[in-house]
C-alpha atoms as a PDB file:
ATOM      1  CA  UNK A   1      -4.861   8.062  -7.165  1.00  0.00           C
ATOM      2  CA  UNK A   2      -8.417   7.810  -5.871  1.00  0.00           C
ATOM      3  CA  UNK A   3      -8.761   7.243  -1.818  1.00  0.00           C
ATOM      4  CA  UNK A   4     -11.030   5.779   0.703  1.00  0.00           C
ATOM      5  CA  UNK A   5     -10.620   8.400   3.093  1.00  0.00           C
ATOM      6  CA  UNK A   6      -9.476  12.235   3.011  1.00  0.00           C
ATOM      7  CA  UNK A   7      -7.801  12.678   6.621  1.00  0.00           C
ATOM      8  CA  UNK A   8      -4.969  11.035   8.262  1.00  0.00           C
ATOM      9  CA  UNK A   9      -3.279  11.481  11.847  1.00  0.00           C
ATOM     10  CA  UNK A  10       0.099  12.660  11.729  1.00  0.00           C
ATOM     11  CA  UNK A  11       3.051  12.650  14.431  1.00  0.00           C
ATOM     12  CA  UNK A  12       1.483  15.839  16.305  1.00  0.00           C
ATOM     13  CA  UNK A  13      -2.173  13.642  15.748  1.00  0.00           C
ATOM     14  CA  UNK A  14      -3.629  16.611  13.897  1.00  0.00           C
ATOM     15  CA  UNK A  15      -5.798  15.690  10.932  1.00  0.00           C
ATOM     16  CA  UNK A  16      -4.635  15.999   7.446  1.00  0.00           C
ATOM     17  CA  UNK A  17      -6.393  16.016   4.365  1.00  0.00           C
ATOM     18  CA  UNK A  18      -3.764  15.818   1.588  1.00  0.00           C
ATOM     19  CA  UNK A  19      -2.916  12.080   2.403  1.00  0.00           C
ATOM     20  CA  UNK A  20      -5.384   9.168   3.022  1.00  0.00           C
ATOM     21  CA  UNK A  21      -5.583   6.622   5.716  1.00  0.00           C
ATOM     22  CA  UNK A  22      -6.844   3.667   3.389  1.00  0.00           C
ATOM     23  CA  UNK A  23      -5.735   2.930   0.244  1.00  0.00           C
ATOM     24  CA  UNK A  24      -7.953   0.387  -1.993  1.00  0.00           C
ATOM     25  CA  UNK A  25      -6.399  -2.493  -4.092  1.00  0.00           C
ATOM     26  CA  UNK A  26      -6.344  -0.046  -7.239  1.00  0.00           C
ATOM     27  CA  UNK A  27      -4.851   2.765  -5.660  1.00  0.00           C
ATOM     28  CA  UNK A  28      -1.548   0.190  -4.571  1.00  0.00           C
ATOM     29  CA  UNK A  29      -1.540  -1.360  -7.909  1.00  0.00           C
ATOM     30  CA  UNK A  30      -1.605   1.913  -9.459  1.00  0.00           C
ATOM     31  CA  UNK A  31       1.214   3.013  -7.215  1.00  0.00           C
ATOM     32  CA  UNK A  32       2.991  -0.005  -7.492  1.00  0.00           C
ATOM     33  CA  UNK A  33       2.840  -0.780 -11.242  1.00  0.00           C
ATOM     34  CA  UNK A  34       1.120  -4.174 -10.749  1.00  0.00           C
ATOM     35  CA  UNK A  35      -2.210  -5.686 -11.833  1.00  0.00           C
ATOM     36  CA  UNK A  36      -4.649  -6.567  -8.947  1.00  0.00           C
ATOM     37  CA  UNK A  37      -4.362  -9.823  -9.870  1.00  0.00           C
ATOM     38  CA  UNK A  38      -0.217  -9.363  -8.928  1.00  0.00           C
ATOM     39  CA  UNK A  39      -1.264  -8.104  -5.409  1.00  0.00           C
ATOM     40  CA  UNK A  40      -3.894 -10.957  -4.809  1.00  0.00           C
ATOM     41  CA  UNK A  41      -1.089 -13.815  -5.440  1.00  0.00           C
ATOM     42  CA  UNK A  42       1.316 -11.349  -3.280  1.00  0.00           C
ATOM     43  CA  UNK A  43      -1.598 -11.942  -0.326  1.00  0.00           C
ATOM     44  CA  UNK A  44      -1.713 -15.785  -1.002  1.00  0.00           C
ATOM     45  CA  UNK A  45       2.051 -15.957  -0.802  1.00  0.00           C
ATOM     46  CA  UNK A  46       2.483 -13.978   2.346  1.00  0.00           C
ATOM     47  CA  UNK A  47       4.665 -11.327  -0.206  1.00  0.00           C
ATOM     48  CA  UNK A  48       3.918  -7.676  -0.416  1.00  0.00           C
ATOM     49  CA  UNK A  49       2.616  -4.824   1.841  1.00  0.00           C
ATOM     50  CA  UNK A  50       0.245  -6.287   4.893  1.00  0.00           C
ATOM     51  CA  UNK A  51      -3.677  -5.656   4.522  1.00  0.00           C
ATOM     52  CA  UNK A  52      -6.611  -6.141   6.246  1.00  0.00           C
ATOM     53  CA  UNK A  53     -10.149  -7.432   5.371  1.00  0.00           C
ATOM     54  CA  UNK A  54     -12.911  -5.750   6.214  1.00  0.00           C
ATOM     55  CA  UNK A  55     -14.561  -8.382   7.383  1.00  0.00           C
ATOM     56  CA  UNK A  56     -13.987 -12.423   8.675  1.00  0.00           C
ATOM     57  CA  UNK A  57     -14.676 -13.269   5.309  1.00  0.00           C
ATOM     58  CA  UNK A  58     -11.509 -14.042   3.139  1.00  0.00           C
ATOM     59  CA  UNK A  59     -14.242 -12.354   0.420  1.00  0.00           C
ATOM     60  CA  UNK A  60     -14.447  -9.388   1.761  1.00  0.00           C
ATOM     61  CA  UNK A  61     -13.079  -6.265   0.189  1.00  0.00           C
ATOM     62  CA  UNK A  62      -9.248  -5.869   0.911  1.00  0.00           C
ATOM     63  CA  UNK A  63      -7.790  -2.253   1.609  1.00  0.00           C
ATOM     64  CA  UNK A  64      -4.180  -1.736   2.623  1.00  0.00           C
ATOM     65  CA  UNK A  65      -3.336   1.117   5.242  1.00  0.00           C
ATOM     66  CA  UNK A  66      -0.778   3.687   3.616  1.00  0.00           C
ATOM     67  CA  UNK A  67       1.508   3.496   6.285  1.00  0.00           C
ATOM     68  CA  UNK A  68       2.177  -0.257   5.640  1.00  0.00           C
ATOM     69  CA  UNK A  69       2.786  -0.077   1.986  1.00  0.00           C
ATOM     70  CA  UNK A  70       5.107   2.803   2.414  1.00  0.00           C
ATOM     71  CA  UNK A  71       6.792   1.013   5.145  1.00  0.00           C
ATOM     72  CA  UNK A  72       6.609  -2.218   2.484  1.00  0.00           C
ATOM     73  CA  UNK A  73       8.681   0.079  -0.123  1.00  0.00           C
ATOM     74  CA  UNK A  74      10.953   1.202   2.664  1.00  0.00           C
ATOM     75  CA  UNK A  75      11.878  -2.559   3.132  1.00  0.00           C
ATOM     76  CA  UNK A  76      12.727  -3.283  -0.542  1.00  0.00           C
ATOM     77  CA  UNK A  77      16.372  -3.405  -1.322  1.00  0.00           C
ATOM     78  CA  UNK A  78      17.955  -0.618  -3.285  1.00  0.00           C
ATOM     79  CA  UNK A  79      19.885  -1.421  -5.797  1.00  0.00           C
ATOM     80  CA  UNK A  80      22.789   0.979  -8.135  1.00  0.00           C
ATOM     81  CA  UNK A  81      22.253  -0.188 -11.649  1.00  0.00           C
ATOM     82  CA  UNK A  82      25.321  -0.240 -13.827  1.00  0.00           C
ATOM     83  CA  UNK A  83      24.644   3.739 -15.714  1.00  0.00           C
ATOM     84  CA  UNK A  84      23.909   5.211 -12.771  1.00  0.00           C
ATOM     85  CA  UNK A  85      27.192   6.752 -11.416  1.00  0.00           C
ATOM     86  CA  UNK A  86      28.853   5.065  -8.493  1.00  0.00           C
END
């Protein structure tokens, strides 16, 4: 998965390089197992992880911190599926 940025702050705010700050809309719909196009009706429907713009423009290139999609994922409901030992 391809990143914006190399460094991150973690709890003791020291910088980290193995996980990024940013993620682009590829990198989430790579992780996510979505097309882009998935993600931009997610935005329009207030669904999905939160994002920013990088600028006032609705046009403007849309990157998603990494911190609010995993928080997104964290939300989801789990679910047992009927094989999967209960």
């Amino acid at each position: 998965m391809k990143s914006t940025s190399h460094t991150m702050l973690n709890d003791e705010t020291t910088v980290s390089p193995a996980r990024p700050i940013t993620m682009t809309v590829a990198d989430v719909s790579e992780l996510l197992g979505v097309k882009p196009r998935t993600l931009a009706q997610w935005r329009s429907l207030g669904k999905g992880p939160a994002y920013l713009h990088l600028s006032a423009s609705p046009r403007s290139q849309v990157l998603y911190l990494a911190v609010d999609v995993e928080a997104w994922l964290a939300s989801l409901p789990r679910r047992r599926g009927e094989n999967h030992g209960e």
